[in-house]
Every structure is written in C-alpha cells, then in structure tokens.
N, C-alpha and C. Protein backbone atom coordinates (compact mmCIF):
# COMPACT_ATOMS: atom_id res chain seq x y z
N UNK A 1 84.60 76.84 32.30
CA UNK A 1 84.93 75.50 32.68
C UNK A 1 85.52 75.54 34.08
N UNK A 2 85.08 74.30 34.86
CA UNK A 2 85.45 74.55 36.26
C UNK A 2 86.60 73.84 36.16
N UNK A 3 87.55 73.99 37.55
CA UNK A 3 88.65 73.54 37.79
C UNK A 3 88.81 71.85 37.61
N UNK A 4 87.69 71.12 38.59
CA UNK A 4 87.88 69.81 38.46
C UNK A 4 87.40 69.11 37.33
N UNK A 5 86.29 69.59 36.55
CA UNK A 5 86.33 68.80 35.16
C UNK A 5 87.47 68.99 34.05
N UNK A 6 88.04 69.87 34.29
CA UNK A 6 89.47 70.08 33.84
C UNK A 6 90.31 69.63 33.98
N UNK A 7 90.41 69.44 35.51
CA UNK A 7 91.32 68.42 35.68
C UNK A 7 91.42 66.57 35.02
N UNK A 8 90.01 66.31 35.35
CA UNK A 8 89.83 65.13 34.87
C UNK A 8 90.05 65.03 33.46
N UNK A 9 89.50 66.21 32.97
CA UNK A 9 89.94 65.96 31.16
C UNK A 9 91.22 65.38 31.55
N UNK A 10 92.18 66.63 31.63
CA UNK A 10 93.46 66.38 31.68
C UNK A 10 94.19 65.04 31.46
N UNK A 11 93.59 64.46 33.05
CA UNK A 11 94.27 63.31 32.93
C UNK A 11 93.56 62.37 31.66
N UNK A 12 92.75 62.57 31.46
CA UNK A 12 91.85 61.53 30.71
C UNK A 12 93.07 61.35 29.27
N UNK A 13 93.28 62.66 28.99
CA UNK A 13 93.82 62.98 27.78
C UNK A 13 95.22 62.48 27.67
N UNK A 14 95.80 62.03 29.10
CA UNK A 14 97.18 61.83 28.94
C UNK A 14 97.37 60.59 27.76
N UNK A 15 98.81 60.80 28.17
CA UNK A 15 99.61 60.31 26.54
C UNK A 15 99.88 58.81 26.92
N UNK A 16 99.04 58.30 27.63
CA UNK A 16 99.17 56.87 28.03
C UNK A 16 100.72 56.51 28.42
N UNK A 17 101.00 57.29 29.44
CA UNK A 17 102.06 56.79 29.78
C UNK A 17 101.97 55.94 31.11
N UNK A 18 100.68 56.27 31.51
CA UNK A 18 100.39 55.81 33.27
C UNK A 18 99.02 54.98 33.01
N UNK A 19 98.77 55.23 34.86
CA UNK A 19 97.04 54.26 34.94
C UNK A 19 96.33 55.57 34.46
N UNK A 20 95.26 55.26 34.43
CA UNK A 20 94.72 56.38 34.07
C UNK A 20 92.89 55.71 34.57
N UNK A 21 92.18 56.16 35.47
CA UNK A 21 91.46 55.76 36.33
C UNK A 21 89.95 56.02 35.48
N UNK A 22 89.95 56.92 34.30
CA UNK A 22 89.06 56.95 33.50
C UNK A 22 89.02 56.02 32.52
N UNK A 23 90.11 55.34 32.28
CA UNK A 23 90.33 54.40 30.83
C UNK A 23 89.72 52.88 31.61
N UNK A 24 88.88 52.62 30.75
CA UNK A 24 87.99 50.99 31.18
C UNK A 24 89.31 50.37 31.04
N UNK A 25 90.03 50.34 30.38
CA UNK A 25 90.81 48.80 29.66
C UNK A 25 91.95 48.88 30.39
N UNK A 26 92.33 49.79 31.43
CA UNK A 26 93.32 49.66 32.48
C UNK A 26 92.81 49.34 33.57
N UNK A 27 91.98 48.30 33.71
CA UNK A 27 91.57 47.60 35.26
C UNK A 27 92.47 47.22 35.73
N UNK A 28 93.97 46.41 35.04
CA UNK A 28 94.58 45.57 35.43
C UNK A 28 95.85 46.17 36.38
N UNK A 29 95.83 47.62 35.91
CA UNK A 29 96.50 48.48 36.84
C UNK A 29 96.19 48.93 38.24
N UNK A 30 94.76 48.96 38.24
CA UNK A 30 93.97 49.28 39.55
C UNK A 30 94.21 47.97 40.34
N UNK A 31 94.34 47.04 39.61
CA UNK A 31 93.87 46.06 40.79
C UNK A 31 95.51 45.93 41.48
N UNK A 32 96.58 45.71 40.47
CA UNK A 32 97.39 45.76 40.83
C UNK A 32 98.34 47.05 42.35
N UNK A 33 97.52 48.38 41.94
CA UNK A 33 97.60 49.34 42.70
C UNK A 33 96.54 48.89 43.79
N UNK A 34 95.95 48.12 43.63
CA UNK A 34 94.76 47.97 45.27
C UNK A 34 95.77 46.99 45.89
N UNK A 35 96.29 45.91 45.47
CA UNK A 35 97.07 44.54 45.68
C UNK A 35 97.95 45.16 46.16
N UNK A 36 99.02 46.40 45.99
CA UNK A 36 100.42 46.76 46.81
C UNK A 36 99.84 47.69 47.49
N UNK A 37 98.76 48.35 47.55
CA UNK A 37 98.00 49.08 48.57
C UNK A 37 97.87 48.32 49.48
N UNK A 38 97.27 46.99 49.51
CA UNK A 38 96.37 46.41 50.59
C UNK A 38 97.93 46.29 51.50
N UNK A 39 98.46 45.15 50.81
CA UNK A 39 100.13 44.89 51.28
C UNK A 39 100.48 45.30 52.08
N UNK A 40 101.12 46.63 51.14
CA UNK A 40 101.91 47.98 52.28
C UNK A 40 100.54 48.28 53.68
N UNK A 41 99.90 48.33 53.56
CA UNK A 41 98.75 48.28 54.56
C UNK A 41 99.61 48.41 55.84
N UNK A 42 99.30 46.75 56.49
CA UNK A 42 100.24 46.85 57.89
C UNK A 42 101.74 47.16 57.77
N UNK A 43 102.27 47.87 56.86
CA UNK A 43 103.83 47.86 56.74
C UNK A 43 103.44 49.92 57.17
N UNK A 44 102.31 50.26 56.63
CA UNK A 44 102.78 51.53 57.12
C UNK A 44 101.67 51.68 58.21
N UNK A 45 101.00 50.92 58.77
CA UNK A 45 100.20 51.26 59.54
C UNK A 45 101.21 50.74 60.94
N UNK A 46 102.04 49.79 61.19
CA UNK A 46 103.07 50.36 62.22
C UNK A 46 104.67 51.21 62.17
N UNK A 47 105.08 51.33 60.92
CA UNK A 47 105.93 52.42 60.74
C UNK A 47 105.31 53.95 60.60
N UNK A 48 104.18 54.11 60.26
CA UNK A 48 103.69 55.56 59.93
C UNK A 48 102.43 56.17 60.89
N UNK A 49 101.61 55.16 60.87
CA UNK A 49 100.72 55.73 61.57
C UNK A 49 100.25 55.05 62.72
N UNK A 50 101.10 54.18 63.04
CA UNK A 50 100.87 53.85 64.42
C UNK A 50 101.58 54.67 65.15
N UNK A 51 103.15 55.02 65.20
CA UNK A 51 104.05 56.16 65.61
C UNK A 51 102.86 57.67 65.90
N UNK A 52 102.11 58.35 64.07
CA UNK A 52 101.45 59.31 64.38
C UNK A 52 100.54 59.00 65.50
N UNK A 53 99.48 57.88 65.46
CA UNK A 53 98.97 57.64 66.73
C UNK A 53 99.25 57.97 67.91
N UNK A 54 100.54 56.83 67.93
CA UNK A 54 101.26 56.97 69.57
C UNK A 54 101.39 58.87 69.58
N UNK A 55 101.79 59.29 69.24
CA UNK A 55 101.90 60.24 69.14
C UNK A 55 100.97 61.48 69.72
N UNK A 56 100.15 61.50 68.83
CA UNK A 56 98.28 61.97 68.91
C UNK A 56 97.95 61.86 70.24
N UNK A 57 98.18 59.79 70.86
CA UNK A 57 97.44 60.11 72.32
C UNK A 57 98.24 60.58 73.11
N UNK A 58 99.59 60.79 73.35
CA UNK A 58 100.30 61.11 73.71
C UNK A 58 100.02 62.70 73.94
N UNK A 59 100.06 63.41 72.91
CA UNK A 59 99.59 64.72 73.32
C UNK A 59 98.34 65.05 73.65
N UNK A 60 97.78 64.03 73.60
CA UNK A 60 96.01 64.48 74.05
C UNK A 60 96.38 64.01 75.35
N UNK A 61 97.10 63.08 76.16
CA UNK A 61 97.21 62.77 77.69
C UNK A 61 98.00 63.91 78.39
N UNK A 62 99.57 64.37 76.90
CA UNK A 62 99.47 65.54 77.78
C UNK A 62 98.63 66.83 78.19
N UNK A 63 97.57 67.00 77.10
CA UNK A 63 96.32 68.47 77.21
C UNK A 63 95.43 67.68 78.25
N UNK A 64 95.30 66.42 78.79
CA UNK A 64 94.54 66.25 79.50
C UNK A 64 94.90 66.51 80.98
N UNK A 65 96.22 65.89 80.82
CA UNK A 65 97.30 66.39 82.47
C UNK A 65 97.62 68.06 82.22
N UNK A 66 97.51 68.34 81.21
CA UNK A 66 97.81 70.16 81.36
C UNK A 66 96.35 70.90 82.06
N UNK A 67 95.39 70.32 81.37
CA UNK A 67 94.15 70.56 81.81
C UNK A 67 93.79 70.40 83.52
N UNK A 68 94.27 69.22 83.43
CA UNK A 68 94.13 68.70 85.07
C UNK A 68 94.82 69.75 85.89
N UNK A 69 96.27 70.02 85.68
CA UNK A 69 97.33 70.96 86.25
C UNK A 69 96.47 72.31 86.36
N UNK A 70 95.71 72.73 85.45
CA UNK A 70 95.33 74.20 85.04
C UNK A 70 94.45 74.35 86.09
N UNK A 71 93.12 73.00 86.38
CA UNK A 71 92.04 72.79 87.11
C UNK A 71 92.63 73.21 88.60
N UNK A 72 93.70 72.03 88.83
CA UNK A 72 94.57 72.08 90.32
C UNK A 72 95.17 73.80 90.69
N UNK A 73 95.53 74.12 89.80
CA UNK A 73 96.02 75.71 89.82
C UNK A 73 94.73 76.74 90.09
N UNK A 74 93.80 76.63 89.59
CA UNK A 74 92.48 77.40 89.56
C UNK A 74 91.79 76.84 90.56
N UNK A 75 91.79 76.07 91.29
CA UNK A 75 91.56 76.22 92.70
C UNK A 75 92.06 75.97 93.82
N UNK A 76 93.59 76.03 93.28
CA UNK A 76 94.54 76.91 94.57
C UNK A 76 94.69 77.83 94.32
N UNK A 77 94.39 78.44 92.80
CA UNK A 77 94.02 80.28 93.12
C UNK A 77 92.69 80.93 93.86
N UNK A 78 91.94 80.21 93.62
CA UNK A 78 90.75 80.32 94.45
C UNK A 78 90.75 80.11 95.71
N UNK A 79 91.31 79.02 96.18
CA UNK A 79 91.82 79.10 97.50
C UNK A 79 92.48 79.75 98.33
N UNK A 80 93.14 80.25 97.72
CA UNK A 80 94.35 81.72 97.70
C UNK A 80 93.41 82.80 97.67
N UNK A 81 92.87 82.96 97.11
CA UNK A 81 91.71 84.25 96.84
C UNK A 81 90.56 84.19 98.19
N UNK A 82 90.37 82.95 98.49
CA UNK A 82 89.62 83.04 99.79
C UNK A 82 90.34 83.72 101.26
N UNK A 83 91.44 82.69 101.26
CA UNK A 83 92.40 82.83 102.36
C UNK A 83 92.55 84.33 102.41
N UNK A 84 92.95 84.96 101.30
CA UNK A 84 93.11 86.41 101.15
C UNK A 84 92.50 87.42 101.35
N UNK A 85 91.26 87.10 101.04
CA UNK A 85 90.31 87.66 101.37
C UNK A 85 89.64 87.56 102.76
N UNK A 86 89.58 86.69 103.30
CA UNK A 86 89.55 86.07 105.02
C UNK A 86 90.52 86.78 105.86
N UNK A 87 91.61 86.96 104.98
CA UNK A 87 92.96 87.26 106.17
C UNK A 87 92.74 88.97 106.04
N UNK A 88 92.19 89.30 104.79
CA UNK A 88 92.04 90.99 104.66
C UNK A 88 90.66 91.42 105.45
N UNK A 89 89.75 90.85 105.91
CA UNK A 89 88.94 91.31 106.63
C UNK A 89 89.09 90.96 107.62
N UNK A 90 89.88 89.37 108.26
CA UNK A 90 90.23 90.17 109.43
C UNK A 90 91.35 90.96 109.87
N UNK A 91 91.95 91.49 109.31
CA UNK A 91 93.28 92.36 109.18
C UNK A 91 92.73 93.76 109.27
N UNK A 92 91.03 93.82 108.53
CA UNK A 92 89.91 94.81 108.42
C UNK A 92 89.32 94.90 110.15
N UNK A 93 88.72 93.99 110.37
CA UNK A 93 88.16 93.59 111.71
C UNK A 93 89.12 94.18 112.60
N UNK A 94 90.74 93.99 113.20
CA UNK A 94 91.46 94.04 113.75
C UNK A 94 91.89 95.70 113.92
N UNK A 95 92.12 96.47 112.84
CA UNK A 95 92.81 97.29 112.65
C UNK A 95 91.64 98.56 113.01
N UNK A 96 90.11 97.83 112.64
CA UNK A 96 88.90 98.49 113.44
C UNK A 96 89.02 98.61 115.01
N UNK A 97 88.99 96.98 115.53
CA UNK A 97 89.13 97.27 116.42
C UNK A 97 90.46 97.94 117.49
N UNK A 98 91.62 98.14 116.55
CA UNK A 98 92.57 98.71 117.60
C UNK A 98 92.39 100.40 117.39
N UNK A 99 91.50 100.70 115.88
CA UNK A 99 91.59 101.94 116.04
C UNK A 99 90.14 102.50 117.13
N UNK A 100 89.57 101.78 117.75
CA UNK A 100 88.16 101.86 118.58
C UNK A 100 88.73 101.97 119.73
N UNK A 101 90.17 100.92 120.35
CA UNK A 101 90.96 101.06 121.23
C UNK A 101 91.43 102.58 121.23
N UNK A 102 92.16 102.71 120.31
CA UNK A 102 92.47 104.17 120.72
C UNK A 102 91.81 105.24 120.83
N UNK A 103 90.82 105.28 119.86
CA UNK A 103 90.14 106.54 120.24
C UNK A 103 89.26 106.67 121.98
N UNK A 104 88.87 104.90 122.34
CA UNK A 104 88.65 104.87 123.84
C UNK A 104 89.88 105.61 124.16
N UNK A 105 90.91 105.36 123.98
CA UNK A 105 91.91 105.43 125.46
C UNK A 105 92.21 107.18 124.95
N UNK A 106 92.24 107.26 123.89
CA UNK A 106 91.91 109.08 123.21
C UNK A 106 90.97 109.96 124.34
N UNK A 107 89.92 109.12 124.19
CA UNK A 107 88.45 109.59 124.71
C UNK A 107 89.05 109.67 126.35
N UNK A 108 89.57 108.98 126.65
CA UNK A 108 89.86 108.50 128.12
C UNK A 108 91.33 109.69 128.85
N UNK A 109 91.89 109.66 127.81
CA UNK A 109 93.10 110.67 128.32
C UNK A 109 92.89 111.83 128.28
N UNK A 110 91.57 112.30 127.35
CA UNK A 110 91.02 113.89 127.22
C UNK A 110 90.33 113.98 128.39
N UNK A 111 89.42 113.16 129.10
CA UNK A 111 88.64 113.40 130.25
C UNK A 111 90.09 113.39 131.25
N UNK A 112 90.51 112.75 131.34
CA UNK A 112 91.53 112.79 132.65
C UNK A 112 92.45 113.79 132.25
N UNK A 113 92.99 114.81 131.37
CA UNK A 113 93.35 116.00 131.27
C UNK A 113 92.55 116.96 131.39
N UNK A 114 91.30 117.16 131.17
CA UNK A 114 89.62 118.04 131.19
C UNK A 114 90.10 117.87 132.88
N UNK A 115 90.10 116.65 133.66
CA UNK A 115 89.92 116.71 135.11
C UNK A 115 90.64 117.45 135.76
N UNK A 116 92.21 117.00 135.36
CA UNK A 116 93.27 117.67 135.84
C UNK A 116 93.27 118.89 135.78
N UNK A 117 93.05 119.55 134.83
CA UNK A 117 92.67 120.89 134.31
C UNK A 117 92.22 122.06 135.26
N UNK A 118 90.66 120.90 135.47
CA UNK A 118 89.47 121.66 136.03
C UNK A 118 89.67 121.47 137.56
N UNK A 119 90.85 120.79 138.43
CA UNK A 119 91.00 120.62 139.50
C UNK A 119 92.05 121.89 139.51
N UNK A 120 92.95 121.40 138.65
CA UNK A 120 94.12 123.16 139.15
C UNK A 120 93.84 124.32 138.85
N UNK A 121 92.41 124.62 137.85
CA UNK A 121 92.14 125.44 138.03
C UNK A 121 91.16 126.19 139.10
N UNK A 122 90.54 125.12 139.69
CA UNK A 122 90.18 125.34 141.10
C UNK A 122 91.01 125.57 142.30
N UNK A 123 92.02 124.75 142.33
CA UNK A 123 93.17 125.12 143.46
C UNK A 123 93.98 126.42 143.15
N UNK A 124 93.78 127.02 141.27
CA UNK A 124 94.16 128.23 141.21
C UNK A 124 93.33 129.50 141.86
N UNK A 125 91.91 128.85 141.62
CA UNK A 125 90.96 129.70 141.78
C UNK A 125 90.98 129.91 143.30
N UNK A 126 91.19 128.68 144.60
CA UNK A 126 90.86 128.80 145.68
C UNK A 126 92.23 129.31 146.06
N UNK A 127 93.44 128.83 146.06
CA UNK A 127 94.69 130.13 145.96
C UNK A 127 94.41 131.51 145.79
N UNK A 128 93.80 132.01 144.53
CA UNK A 128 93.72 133.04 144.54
C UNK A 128 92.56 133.95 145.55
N UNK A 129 91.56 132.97 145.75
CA UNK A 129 90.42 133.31 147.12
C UNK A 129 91.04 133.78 148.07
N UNK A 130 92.08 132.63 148.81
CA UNK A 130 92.58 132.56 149.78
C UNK A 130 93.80 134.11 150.22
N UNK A 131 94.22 133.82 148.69
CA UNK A 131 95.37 135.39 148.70
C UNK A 131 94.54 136.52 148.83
N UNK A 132 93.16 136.52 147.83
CA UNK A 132 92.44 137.91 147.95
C UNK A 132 91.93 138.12 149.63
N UNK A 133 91.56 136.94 150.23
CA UNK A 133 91.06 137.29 151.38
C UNK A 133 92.02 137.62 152.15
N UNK A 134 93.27 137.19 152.14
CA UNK A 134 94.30 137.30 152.79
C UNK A 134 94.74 138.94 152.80
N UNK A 135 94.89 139.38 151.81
CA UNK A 135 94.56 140.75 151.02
C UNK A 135 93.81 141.44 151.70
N UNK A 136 92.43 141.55 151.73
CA UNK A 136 91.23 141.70 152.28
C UNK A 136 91.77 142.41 153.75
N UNK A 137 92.04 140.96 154.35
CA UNK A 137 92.02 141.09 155.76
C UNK A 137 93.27 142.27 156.14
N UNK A 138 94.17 142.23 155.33
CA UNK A 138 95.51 143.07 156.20
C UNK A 138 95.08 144.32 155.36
N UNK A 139 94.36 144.82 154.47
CA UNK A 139 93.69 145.66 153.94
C UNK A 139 92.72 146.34 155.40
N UNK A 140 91.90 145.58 155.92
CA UNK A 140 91.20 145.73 157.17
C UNK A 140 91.83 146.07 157.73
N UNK A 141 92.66 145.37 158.27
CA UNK A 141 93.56 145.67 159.63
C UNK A 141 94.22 147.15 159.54
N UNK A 142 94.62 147.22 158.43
CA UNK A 142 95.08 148.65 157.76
C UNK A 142 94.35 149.57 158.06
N UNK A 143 93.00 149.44 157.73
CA UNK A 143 91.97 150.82 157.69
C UNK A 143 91.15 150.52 158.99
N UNK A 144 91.54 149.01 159.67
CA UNK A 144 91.00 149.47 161.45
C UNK A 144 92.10 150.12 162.13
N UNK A 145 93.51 150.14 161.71
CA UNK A 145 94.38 151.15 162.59
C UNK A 145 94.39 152.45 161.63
N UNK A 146 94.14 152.61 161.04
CA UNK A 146 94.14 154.11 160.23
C UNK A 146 93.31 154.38 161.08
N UNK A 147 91.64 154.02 161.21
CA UNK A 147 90.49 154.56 162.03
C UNK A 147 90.93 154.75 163.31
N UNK A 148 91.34 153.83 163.90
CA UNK A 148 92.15 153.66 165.18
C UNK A 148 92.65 155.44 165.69
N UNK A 149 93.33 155.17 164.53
CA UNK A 149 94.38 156.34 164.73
C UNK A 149 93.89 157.56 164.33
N UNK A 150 93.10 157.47 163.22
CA UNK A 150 91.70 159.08 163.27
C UNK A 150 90.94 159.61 164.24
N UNK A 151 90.81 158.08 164.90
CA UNK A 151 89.69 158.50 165.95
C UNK A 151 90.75 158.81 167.38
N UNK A 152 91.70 158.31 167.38
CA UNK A 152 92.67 158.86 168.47
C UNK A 152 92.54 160.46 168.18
N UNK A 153 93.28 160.22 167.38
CA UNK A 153 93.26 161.87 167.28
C UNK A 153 92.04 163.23 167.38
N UNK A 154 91.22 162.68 166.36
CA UNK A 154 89.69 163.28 166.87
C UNK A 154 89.19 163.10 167.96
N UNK A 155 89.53 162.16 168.98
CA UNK A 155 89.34 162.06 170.06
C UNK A 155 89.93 162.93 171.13
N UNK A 156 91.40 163.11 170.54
CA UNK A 156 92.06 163.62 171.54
C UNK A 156 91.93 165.43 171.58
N UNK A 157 91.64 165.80 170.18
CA UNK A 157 91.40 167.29 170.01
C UNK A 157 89.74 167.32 170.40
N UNK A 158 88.88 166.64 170.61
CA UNK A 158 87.65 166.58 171.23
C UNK A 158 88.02 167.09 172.43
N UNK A 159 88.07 165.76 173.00
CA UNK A 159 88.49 166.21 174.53
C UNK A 159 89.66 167.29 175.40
N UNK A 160 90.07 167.59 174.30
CA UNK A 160 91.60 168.71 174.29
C UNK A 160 92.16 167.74 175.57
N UNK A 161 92.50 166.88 176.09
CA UNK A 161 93.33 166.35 176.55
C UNK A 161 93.87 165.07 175.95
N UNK A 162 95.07 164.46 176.87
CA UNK A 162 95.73 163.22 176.16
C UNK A 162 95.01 162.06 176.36
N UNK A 163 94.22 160.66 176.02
CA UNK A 163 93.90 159.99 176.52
C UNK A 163 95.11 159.15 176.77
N UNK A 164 95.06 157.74 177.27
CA UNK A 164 96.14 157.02 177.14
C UNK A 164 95.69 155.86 175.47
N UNK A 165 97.13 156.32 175.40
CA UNK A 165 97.31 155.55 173.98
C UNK A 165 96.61 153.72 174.43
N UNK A 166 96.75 153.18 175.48
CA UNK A 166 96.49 151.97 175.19
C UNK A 166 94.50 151.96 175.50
N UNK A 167 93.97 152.97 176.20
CA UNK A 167 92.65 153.03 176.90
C UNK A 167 92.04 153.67 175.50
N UNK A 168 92.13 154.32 174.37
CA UNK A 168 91.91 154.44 173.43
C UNK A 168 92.17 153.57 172.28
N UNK A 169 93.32 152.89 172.62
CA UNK A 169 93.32 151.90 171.32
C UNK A 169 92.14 150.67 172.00
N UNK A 170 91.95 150.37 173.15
CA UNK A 170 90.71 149.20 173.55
C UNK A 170 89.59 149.73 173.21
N UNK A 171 89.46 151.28 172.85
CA UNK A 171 88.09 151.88 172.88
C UNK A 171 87.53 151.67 171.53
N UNK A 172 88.59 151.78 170.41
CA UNK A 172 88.34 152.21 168.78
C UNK A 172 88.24 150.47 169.07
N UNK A 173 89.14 149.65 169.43
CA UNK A 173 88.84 148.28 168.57
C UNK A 173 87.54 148.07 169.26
N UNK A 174 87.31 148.11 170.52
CA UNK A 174 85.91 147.97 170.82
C UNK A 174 84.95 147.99 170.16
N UNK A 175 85.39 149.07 169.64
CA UNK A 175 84.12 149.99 168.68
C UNK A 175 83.88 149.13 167.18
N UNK A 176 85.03 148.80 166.84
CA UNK A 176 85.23 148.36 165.67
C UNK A 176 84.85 146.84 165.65
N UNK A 177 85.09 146.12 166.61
CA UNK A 177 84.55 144.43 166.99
C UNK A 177 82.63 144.86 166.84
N UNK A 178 82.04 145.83 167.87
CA UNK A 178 80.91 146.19 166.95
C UNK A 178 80.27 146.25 165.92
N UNK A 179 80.66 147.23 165.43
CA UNK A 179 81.01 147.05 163.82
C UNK A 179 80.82 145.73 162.88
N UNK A 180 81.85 145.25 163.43
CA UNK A 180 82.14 143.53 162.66
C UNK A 180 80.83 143.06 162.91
N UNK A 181 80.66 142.78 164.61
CA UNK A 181 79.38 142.01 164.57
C UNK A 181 78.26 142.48 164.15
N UNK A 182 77.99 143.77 163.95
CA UNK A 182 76.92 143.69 163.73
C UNK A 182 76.49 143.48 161.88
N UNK A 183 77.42 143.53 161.07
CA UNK A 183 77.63 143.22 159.98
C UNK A 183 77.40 141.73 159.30
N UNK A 184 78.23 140.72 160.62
CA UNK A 184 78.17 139.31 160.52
C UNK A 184 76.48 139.31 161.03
C-alpha cells in the first residue's frame, strides 16, 4: 500500500470530529471553509504576501544592481587589464630601447678604447724606433771611433811614423762618410 492512499484512508476513517473532504454530506463545511478563505483573501494578501512580494522584488532589484555592479567591475577589470598590458609593453618597448642605447654607447666606448690603445701603442712603438735608432746611431759613432782609432794605429805602425792625430782622424772619417754613402 502506497503512502497517499493511506493517507486518504486515514482521514476518510476519522472519528468525525472534523471536515472531512471525502464525506459527501459535509459540503456545508467546505463551503463555509471557501467563504473564510475567500474573506481572509485580501486580509492576507496585504499583511502576508504583499510584504513577501515587496520583498522578492526588492531582492531581485538588488541581484539586478549587484549584477549591474559585477558588469561595471568586469570592465574596469578589463580595462585595467588593457591599460596594463599597454603600459607593460611599453615599459617592454622602452627598456629595449635603452638597453640598444647602451650596448651602442658599449659598442662606441670599446672602439674609442681599441683607438686609444692602438694609437699608444704606436707612439710606444715609434718611441721605441726612435730610442733603437737613437741606440743605433751612438752604437755607430762608437764603432766609427773604435775604427777611427784601429786604423790610427794600424796606420801609424804601417807607416812607422806619427801621423797627426787630427790629419788622420779627417782621413778615417773620410773614409767612413764613403762607406755611408755608398751604402745609402
């Protein structure tokens, strides 16, 4: 047996103390229960459920202004998300171009140290030319009076006499300006 024909027995069976909605011969109760039904009608339709009403639209105007608020928020987050994104590429753009700046002026301070470089090491290099030749020459001068002075002497035990020291020193450089030129 199911629940609701059970139930209905139930009441059917009561001990006639009430209406009882299965019994024919209690119409006079129904009508009476429709008659303070109808009645109470507008007595609870503005104490009870006009209030629930007011109520009802009341919170549906507020989910509609929450909604609205949510809408307004979601695209000033989006707006926010643009801006952000705008301000991060060019913050991207910028930070490109200052690091392009530097590696120019990078690029730019290595050549002008490469220059500097390659200039003092030329003024080292032509310094040191200048010293070797310098070198060179009193090196010469050295071994044209050493000769000078060999050939004095071989000269002078040649001839077994003295020449004069200055008619022999014009003779060897003589000899030796020869020399030079014919070399140059």
């Amino acid at each position: 047996m199911s629940s609701i024909p059970g139930f209905a027995l139930i009441l059917a069976a009561g001990d006639g103390g009430g209406f009882n909605v299965f019994d024919p011969s209690g119409i006079g109760g129904f009508f009476w229960t429709l008659v303070i039904f109808l009645l109470s009608l507008p007595v609870m339709w503005k104490f009870v459920f006009g209030p629930i009403t007011s109520a009802l639209r009341e919170r549906d105007e507020r989910a509609e202004a929450a909604i609205g608020i949510a809408k307004e928020a979601k695209d000033a987050a989006e707006k926010a998300k643009a801006e952000s994104e705008k301000a991060l590429a060019t913050a991207r753009a910028e930070s490109a171009k200052q690091i392009q700046v530097a590696r120019e002026q990078a690029d730019a301070l290595k050549a002008e140290l490469e220059s500097k470089a390659r200039s003092e090491i030329e003024r080292e290099r032509a310094s040191a030319r200048a010293e070797i030749e310098a070198e060179k020459e009193k090196a010469l001068a050295e071994i044209r009076e050493l000769v000078v002075d060999l050939s004095l002497d071989a000269t002078s035990k040649l001839l077994k006499r003295e020449v004069n020291g200055d008619d022999q020193r014009k003779l060897v450089e003589g000899f030796l300006g020869d020399l030079d030129a014919r070399k140059n």
